[in-house]
Each structure stands twice: as structure tokens, then as C-alpha cells.
N, C-alpha and C. Protein backbone atom coordinates (compact mmCIF):
# COMPACT_ATOMS: atom_id res chain seq x y z
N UNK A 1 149.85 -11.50 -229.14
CA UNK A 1 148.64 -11.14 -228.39
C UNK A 1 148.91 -9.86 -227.61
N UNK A 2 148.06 -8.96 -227.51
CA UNK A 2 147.74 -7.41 -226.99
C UNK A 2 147.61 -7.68 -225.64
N UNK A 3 148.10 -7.85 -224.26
CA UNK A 3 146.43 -7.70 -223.38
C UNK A 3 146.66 -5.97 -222.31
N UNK A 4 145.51 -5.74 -222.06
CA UNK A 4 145.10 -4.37 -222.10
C UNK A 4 145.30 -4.28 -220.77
N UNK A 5 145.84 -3.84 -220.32
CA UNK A 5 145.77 -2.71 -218.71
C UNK A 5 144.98 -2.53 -217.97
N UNK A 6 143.99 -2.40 -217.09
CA UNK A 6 142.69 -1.92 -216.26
C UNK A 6 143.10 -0.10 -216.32
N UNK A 7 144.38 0.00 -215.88
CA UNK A 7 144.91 1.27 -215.82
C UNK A 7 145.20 2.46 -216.51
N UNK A 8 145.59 1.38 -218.07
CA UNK A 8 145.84 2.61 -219.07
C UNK A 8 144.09 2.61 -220.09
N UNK A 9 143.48 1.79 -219.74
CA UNK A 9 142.31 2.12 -220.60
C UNK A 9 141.42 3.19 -219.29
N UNK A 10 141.72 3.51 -218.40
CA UNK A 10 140.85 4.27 -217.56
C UNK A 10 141.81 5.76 -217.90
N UNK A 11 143.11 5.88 -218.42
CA UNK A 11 142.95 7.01 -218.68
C UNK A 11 142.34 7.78 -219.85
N UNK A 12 142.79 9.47 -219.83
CA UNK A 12 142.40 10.40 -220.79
C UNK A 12 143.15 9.91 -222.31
N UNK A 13 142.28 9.61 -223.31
CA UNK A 13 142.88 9.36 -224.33
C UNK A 13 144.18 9.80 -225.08
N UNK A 14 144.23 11.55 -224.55
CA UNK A 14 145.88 11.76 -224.84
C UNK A 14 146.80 10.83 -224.08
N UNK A 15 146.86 10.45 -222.88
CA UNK A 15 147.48 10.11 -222.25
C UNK A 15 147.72 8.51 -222.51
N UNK A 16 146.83 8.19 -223.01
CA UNK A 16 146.74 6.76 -223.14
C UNK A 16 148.03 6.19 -224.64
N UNK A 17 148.11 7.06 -225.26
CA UNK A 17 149.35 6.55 -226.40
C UNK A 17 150.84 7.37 -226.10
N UNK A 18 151.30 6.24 -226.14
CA UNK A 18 152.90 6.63 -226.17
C UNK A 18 153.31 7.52 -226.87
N UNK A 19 154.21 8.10 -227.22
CA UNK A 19 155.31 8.62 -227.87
C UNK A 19 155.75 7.46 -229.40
N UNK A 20 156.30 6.37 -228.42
CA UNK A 20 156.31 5.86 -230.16
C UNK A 20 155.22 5.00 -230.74
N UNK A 21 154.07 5.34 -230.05
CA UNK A 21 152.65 4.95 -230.67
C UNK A 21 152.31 6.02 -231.49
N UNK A 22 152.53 7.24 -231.29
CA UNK A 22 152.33 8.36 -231.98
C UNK A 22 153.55 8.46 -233.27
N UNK A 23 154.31 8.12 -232.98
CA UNK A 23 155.23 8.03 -234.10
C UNK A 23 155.03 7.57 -235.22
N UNK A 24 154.64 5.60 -234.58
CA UNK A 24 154.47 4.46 -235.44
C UNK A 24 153.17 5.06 -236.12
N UNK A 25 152.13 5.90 -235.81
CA UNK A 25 150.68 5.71 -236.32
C UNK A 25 151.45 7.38 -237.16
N UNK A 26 151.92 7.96 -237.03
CA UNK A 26 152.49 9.22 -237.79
C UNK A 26 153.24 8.33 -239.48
N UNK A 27 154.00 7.58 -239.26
CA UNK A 27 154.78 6.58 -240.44
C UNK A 27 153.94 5.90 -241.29
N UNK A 28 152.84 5.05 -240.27
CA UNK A 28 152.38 4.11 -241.14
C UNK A 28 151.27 5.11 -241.72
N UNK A 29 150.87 6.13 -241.63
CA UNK A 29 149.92 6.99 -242.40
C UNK A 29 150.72 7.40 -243.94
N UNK A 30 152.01 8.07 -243.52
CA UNK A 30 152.70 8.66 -244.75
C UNK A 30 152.86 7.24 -245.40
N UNK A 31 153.66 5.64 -244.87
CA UNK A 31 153.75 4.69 -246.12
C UNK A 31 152.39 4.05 -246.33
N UNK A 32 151.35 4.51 -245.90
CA UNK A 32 150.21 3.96 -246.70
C UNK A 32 150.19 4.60 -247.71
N UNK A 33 150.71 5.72 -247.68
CA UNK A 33 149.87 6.78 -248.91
C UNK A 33 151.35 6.37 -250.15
N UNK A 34 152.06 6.54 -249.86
CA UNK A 34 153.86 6.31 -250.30
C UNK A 34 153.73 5.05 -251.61
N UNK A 35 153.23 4.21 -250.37
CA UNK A 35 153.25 2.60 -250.83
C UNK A 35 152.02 2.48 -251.90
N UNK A 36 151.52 3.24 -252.78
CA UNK A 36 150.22 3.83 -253.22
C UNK A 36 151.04 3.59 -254.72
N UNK A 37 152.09 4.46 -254.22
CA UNK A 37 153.05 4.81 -256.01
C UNK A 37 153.78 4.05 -256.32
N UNK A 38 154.09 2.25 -255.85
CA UNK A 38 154.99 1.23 -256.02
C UNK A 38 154.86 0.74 -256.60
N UNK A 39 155.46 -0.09 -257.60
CA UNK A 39 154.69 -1.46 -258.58
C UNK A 39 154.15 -2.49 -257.33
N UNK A 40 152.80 -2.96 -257.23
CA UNK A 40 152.62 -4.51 -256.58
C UNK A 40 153.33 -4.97 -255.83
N UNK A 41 154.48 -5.53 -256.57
CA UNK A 41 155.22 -6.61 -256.07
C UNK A 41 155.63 -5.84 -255.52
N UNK A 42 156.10 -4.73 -254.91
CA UNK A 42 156.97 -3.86 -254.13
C UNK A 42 155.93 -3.44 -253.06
N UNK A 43 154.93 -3.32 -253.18
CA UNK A 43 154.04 -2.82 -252.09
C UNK A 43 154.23 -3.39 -250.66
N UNK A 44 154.81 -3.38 -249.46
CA UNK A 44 154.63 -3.23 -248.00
C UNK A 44 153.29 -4.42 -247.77
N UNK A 45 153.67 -5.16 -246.75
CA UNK A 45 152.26 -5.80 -246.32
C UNK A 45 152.20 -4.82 -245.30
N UNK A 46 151.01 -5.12 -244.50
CA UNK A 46 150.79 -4.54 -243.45
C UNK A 46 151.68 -5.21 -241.67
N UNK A 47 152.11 -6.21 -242.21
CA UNK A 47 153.01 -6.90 -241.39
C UNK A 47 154.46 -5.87 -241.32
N UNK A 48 155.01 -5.57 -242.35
CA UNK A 48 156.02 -5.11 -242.91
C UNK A 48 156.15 -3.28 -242.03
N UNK A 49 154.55 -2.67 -242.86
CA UNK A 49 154.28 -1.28 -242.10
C UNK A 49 154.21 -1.19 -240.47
N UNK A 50 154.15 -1.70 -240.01
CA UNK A 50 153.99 -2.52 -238.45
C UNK A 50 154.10 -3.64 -238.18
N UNK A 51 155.69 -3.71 -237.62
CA UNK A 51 156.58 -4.41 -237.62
C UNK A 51 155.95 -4.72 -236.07
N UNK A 52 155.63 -3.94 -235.24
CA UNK A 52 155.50 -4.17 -233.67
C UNK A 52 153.88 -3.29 -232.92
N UNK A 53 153.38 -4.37 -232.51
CA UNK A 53 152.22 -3.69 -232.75
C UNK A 53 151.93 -3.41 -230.96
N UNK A 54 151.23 -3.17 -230.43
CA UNK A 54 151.52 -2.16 -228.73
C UNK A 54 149.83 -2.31 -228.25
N UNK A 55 149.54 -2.07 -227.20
CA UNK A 55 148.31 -2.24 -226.51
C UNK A 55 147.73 -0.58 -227.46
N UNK A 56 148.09 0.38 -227.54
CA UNK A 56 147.82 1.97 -227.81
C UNK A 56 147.29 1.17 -229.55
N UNK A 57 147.72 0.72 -230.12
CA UNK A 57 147.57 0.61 -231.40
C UNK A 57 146.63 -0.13 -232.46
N UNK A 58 146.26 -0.99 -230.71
CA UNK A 58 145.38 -2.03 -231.23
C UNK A 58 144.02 -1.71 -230.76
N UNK A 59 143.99 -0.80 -230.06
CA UNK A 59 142.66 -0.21 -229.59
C UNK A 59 141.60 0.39 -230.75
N UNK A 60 140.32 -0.13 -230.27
CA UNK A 60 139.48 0.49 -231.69
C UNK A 60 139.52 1.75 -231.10
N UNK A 61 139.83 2.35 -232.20
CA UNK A 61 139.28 4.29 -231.43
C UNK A 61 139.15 4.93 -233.35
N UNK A 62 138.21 5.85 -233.06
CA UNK A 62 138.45 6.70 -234.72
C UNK A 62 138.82 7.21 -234.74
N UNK A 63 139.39 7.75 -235.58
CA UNK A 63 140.59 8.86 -236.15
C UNK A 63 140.23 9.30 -237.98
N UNK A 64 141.00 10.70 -238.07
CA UNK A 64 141.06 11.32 -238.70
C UNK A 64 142.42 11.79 -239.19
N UNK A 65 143.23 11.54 -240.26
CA UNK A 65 144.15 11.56 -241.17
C UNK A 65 143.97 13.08 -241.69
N UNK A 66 144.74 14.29 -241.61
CA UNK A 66 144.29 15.13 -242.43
C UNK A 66 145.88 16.07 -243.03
N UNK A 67 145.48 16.34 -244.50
CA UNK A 67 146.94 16.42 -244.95
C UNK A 67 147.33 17.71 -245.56
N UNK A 68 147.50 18.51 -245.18
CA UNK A 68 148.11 20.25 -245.06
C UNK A 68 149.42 20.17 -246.33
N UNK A 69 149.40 21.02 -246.91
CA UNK A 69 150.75 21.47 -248.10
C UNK A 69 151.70 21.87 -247.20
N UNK A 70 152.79 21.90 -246.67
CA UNK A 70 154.31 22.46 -245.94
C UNK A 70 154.02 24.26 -247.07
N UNK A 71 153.96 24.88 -245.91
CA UNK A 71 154.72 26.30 -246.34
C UNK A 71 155.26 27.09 -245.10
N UNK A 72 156.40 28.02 -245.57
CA UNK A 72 157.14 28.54 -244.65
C UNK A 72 156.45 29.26 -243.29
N UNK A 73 155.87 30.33 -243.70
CA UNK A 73 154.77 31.50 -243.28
C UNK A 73 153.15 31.33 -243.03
N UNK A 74 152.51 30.05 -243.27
CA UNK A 74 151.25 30.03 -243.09
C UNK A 74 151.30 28.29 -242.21
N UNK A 75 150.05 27.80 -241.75
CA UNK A 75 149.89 26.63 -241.06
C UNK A 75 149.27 25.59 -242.42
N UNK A 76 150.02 25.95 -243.98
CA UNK A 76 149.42 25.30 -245.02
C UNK A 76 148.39 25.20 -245.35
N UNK A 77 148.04 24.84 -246.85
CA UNK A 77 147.04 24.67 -247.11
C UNK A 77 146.52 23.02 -247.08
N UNK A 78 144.55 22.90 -247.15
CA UNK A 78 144.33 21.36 -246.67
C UNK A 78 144.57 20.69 -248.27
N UNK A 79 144.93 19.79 -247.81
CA UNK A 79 145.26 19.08 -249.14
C UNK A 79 143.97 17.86 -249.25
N UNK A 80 143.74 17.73 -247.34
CA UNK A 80 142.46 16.23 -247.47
C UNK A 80 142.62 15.90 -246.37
N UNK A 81 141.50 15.71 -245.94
CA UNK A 81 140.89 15.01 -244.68
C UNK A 81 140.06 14.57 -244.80
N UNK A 82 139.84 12.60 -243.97
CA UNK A 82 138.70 12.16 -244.34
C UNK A 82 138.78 11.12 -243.08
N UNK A 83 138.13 10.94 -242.11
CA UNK A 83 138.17 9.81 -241.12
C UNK A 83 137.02 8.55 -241.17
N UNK A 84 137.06 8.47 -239.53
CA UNK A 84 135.74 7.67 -238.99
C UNK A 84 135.52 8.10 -237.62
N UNK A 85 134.76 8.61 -237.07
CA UNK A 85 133.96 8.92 -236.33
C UNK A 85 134.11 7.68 -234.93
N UNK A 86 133.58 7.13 -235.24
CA UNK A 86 133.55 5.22 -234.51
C UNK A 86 134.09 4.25 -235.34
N UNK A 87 134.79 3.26 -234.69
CA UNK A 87 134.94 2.12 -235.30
C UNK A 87 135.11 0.98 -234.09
N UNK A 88 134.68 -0.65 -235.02
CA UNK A 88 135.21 -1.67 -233.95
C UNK A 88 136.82 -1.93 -234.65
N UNK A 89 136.99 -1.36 -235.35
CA UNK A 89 139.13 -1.67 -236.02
C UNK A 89 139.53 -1.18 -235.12
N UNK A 90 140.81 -2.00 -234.85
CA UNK A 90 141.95 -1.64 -234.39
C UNK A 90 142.50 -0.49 -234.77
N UNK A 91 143.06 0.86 -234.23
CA UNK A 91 143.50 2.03 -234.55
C UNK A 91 144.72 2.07 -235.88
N UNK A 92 145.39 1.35 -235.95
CA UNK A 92 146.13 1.31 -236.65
C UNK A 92 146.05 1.01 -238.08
N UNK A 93 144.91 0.10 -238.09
CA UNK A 93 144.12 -0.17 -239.58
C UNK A 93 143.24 0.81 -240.12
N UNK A 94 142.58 1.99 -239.11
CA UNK A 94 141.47 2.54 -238.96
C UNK A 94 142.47 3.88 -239.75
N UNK A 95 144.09 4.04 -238.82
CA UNK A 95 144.65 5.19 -239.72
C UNK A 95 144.94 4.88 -241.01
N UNK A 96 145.74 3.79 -241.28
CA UNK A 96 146.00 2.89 -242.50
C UNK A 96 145.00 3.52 -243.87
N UNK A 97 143.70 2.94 -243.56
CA UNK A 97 142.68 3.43 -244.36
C UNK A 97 142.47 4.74 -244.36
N UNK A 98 142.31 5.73 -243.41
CA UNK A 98 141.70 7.29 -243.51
C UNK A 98 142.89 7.84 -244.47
N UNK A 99 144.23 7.23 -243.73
CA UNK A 99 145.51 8.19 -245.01
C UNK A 99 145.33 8.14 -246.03
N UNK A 100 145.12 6.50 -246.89
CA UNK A 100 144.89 6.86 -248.61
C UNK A 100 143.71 7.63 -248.59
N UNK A 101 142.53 7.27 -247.99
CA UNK A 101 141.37 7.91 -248.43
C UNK A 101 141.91 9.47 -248.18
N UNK A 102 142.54 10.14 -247.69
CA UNK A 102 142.46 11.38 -247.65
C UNK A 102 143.39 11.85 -248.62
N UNK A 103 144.07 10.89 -248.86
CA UNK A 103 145.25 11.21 -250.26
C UNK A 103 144.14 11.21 -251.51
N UNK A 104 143.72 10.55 -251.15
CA UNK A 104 143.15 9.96 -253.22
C UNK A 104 141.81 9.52 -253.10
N UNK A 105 140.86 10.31 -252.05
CA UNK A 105 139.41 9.94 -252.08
C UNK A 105 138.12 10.67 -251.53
N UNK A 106 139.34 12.17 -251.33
CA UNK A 106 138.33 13.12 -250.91
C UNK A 106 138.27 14.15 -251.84
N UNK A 107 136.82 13.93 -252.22
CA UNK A 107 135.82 14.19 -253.54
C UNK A 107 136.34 16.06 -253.59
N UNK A 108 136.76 16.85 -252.50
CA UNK A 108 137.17 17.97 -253.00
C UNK A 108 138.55 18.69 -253.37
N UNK A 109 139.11 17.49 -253.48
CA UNK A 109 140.90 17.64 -253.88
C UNK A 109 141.00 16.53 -255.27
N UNK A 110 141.84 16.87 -255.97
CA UNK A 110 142.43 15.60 -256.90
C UNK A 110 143.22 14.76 -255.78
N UNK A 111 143.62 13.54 -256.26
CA UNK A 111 144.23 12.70 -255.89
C UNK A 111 145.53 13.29 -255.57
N UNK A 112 146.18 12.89 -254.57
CA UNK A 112 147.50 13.24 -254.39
C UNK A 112 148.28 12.99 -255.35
N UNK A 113 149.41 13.53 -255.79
CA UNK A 113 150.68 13.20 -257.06
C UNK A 113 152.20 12.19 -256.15
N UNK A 114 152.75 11.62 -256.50
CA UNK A 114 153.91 11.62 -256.34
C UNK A 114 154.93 12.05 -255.72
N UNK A 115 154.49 13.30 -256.95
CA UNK A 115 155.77 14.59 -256.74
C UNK A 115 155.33 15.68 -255.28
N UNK A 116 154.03 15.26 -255.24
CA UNK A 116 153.89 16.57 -254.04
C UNK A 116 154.02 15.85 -252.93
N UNK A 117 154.42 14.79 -252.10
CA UNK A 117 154.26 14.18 -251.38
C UNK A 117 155.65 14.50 -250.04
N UNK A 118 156.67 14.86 -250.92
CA UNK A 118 157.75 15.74 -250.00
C UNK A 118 157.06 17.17 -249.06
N UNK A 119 156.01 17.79 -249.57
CA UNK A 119 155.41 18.86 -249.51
C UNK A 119 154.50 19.27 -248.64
N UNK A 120 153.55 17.56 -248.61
CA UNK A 120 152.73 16.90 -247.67
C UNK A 120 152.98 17.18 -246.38
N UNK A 121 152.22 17.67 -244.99
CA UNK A 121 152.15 17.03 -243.72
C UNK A 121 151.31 16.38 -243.55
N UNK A 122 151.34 15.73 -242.55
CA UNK A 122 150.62 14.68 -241.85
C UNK A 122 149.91 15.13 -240.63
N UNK A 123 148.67 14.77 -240.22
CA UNK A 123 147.95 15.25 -239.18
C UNK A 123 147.42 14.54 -238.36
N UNK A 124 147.34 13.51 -237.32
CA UNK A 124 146.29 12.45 -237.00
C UNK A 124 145.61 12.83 -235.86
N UNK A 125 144.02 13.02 -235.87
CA UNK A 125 143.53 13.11 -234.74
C UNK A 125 142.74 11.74 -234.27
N UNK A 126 143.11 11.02 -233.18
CA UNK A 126 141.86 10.28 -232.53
C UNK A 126 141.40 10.53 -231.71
N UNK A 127 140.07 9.92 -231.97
CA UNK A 127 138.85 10.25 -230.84
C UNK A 127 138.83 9.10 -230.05
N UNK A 128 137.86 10.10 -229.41
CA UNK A 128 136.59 9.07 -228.05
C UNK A 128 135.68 8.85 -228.70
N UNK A 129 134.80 8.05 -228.31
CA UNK A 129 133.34 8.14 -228.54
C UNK A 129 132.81 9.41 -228.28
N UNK A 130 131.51 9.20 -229.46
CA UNK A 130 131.13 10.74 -229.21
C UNK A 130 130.50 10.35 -228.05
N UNK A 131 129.68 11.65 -227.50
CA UNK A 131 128.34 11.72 -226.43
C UNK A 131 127.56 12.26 -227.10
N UNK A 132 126.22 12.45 -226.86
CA UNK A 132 125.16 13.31 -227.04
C UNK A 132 125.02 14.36 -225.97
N UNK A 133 124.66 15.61 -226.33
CA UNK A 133 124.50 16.35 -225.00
C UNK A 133 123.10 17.25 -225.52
N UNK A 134 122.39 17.44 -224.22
CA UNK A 134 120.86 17.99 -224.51
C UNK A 134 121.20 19.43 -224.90
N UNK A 135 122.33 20.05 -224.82
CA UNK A 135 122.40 21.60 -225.77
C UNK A 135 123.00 22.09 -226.12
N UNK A 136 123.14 22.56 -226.98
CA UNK A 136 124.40 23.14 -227.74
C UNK A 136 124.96 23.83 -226.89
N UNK A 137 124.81 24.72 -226.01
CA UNK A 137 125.00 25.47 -224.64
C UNK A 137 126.01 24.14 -224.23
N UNK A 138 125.90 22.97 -223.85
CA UNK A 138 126.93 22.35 -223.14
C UNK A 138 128.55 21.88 -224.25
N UNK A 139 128.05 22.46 -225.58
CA UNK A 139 129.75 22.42 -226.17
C UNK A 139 130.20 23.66 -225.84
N UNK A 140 132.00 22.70 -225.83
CA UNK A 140 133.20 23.90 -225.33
C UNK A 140 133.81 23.57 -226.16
N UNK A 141 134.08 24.60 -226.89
CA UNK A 141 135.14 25.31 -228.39
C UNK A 141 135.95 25.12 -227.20
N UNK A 142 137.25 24.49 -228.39
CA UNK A 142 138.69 24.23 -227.93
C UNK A 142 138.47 22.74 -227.32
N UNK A 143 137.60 22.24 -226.42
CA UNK A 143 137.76 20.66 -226.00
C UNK A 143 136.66 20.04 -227.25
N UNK A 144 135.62 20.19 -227.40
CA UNK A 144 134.94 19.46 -227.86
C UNK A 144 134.93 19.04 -229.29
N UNK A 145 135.32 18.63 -230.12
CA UNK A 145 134.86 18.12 -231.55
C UNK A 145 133.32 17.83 -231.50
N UNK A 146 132.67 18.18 -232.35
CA UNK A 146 131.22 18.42 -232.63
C UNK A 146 130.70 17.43 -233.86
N UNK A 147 129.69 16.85 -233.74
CA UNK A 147 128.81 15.51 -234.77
C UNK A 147 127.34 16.64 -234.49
N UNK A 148 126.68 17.27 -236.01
CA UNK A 148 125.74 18.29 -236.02
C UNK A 148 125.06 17.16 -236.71
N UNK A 149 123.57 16.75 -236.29
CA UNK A 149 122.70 16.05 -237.48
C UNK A 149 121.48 16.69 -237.07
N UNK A 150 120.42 16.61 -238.38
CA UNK A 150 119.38 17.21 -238.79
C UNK A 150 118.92 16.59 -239.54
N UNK A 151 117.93 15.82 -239.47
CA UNK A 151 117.38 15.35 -240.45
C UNK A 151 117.98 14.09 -241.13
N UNK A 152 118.34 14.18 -242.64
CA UNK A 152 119.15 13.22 -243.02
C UNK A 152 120.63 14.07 -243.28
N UNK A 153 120.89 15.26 -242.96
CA UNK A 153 122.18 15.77 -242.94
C UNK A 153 122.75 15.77 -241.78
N UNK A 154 124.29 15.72 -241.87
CA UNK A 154 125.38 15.90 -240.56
C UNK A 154 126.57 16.14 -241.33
N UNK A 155 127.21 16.91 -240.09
CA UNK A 155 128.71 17.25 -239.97
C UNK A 155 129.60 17.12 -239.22
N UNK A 156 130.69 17.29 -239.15
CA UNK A 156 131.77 17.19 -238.01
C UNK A 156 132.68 17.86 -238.28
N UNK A 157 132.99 18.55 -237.05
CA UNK A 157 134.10 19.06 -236.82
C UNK A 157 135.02 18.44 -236.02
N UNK A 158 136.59 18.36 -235.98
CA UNK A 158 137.31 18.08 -235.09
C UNK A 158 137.43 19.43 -233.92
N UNK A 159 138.15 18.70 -232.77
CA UNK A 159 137.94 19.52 -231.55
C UNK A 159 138.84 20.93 -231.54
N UNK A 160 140.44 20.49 -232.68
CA UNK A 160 140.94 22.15 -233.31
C UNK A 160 140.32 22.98 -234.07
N UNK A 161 139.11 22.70 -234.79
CA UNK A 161 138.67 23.29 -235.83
C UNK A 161 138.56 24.94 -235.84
N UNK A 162 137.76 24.79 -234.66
CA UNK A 162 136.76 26.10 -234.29
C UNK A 162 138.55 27.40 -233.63
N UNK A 163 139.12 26.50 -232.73
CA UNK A 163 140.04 27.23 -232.04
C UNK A 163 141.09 27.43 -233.46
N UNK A 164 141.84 26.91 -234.28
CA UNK A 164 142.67 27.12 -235.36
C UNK A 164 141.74 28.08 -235.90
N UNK A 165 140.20 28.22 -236.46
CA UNK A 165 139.60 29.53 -237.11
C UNK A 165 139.22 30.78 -236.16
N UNK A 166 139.53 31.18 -235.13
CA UNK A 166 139.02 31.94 -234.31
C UNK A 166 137.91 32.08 -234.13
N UNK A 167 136.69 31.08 -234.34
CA UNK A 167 135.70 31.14 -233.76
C UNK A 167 135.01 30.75 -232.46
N UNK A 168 134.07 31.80 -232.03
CA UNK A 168 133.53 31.32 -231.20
C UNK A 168 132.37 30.18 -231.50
N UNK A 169 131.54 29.84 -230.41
CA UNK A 169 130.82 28.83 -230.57
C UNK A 169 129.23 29.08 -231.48
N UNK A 170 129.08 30.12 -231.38
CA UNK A 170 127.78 30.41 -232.52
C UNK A 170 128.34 30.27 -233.98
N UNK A 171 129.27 30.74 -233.91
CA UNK A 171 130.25 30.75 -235.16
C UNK A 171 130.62 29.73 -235.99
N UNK A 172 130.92 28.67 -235.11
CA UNK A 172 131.70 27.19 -235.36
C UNK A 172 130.28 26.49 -235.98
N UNK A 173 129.09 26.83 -234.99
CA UNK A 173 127.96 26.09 -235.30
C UNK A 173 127.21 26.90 -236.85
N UNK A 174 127.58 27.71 -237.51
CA UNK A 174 126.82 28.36 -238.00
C UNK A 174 127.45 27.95 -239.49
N UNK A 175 128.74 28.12 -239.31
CA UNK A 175 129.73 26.93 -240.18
C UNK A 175 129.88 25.19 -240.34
N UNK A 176 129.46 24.65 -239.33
CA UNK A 176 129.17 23.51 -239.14
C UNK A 176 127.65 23.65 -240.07
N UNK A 177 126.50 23.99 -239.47
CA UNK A 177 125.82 23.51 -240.37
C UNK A 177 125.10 24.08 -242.06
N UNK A 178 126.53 25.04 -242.61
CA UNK A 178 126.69 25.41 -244.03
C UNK A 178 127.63 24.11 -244.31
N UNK A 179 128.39 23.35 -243.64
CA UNK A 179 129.12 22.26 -244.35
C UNK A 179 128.13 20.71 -244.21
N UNK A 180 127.07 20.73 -243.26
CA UNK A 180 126.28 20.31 -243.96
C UNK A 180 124.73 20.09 -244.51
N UNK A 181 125.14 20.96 -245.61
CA UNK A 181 124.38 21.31 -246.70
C UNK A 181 123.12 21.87 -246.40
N UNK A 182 123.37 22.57 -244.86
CA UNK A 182 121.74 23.29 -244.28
C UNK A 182 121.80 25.13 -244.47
N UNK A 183 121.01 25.74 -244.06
CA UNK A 183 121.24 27.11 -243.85
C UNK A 183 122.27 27.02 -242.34
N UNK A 184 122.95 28.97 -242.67
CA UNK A 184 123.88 28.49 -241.44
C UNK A 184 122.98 29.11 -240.21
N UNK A 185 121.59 28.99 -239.95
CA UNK A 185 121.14 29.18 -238.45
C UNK A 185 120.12 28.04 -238.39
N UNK A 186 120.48 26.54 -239.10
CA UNK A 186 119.77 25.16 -238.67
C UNK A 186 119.79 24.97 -237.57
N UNK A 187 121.07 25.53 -237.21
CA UNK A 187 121.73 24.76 -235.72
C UNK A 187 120.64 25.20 -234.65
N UNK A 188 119.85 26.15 -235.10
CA UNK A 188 119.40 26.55 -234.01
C UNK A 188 117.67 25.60 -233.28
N UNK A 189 117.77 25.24 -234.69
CA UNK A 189 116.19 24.52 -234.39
C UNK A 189 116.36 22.85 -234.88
N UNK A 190 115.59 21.86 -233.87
CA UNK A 190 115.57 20.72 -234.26
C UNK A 190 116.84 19.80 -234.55
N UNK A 191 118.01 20.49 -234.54
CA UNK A 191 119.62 19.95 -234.41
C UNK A 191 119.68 18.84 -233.13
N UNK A 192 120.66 18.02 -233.47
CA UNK A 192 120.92 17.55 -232.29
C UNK A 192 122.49 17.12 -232.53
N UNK A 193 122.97 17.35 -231.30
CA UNK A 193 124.45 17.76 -230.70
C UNK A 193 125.35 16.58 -230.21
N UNK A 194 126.35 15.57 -230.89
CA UNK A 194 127.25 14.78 -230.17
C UNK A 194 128.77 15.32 -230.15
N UNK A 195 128.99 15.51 -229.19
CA UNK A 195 130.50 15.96 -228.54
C UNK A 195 131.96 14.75 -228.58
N UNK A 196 132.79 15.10 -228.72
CA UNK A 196 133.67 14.41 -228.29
C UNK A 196 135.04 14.71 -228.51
N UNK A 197 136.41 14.14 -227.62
CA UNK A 197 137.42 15.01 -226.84
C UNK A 197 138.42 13.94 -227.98
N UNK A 198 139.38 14.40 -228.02
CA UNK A 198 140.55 14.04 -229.21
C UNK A 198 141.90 13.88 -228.86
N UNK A 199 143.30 13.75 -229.80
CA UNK A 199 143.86 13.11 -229.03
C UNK A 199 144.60 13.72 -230.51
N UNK A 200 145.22 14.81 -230.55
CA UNK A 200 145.98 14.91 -231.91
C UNK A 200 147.62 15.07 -231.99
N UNK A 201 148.15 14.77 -232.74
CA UNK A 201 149.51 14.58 -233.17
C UNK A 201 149.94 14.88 -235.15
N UNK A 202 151.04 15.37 -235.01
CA UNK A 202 151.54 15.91 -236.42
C UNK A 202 153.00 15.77 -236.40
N UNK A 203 153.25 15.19 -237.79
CA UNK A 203 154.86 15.17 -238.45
C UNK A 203 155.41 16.17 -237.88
């Protein structure tokens, strides 16, 4: 049994996971994806992948798995990213799932190989809940991760996105809503804006 703190759930979500919560949720991402290429009978339970499970781990929070090629001279290329936004799972099941799916289920990469998996980094961001905020004027590039919907389309960005591309905030939004599937000056009319602050860690 987990039981939760008054203290550590009132802090800032970086602050709220350990060191070897960040570790353990760094591992069990790479042997979800690992444990992918085993015969069956060899496959890991989830007992096995998390051996010790922590108040940080059992918290529902969403997260995002995202998996970069290793090269010397550049910050790699994306190999796959695919999360959840919200969830009522426990964090640790919530990464569990986003890792294969981002190995072998995001519709703009082939499936991960085997052989490239030495090659692989690992990326995990979790969130907060989003917010809604009445204007695009109240997102801040660099804190905020962005949820753009319109209609029956939406997007998301995580809260590095915009700062890793050097954009500013007209910029981020103008790209945000070419990824989904609008013109890039939707943002400007009839959009509506959910924010939210992250919590990231990498191999």
C-alpha cells in the first residue's frame, strides 16, 4: 500500500519525484520497449519491471515517452513520441504504455527494430493537469506546454517544444495549429487554449 503525504502532493511537480523515481520510470520505459523482442515465456511481468513501487510512481499524472536516435553533434533525430495528456493510471503504467506505443505505434515512424535500440534515447515528460486560460496572451513559451482545439481538431505541444525550436510564441502557435491539420493563423480565431507545466527527465 502507497499512502500519500499532505506535503509532497502540495508540491511543484518537478519536485515532487525523486531521483530514483526518475530513474525507475527512465528503465521501465526502455524494458517495456526491450521486453517487446523476447519470446513470451521470457517476457518481464510488470511485477518483475517494478520491483518497488514509491508514493511518486503511483500517482496518476500523464506523461509523454519520446524517443530521439543518439548522435554525436546534434540533440538527435525523433524516432517517436506518443503520450496522454490526463489519466486516472498510476504513472508508472501510464509510462509503461506511452514507451511501446512510441516504439511501434506512432503512425509516422516504422516500428522500432531490435538492432536500433542501442541508438535509442529515452525522454519522459510528465504533466499536470492542463488549465484553460481565456488567451493565448496568457501562454509562456518555455513554462507552458500547450492543448490547441478548434473545432473537432487539436494539438499539443510539450512545454520544451517551442524553447528546443527557437520559437517565439506566435510561432509555436502557428506551428501548433499546422500539426493540427488547420491553416497556420487558426490560432487566431475561435481557438481555445489549455496550458500546462511538466516535469521532464532523459537517459
Amino acid at each position: 500500500m502507497i499512502f500519500t503525504t499532505p506535503q509532497r502532493v502540495s508540491l511543484p511537480l518537478i519536485d515532487r519525484l525523486t531521483a530514483y523515481e526518475k530513474r525507475a520510470l527512465l528503465k521501465l520505459a526502455r524494458t517495456s520497449i526491450t521486453n517487446e523482442f523476447v519470446v513470451t515465456d521470457a517476457k518481464k511481468t510488470s511485477e518483475l519491471l517494478l520491483p518497488l513501487a514509491s508514493e511518486g510512481l503511483m500517482m496518476p499524472a500523464g506523461a509523454f515517452v519520446t524517443l530521439t536516435t543518439k548522435t554525436l553533434n546534434t540533440a538527435g533525430d525523433l524516432r517517436g513520441c506518443i503520450g496522454r495528456i490526463t489519466t486516472h493510471e498510476p504513472l508508472f503504467l501510464t509510462v509503461q504504455k506511452v514507451a511501446r506505443e512510441a516504439a511501434f505505434s506512432d503512425s509516422r515512424f516504422s516500428p522500432v527494430r531490435a538492432k536500433e535500440l542501442s541508438a535509442i534515447a529515452i525522454d519522459i515528460s510528465v504533466l499536470e493537469q492542463p488549465v484553460k486560460v481565456a488567451s493565448w496572451k496568457d501562454i509562456v513559451i518555455g513554462k507552458h506546454g500547450i492543448l490547441l482545439s478548434k473545432g473537432f481538431s487539436q494539438a499539443v505541444f510539450l512545454p520544451q517544444v517551442a524553447t528546443e525550436q527557437g520559437w517565439d510564441l506566435k510561432t509555436t502557435l502557428q506551428h501548433l495549429s499546422v500539426k493540427a491539420g488547420l491553416e497556420r493563423d487558426a490560432w487566431q480565431k475561435d481557438a481555445t487554449f489549455q496550458v500546462f507545466e511538466g516535469c521532464e527527465f532523459k537517459e
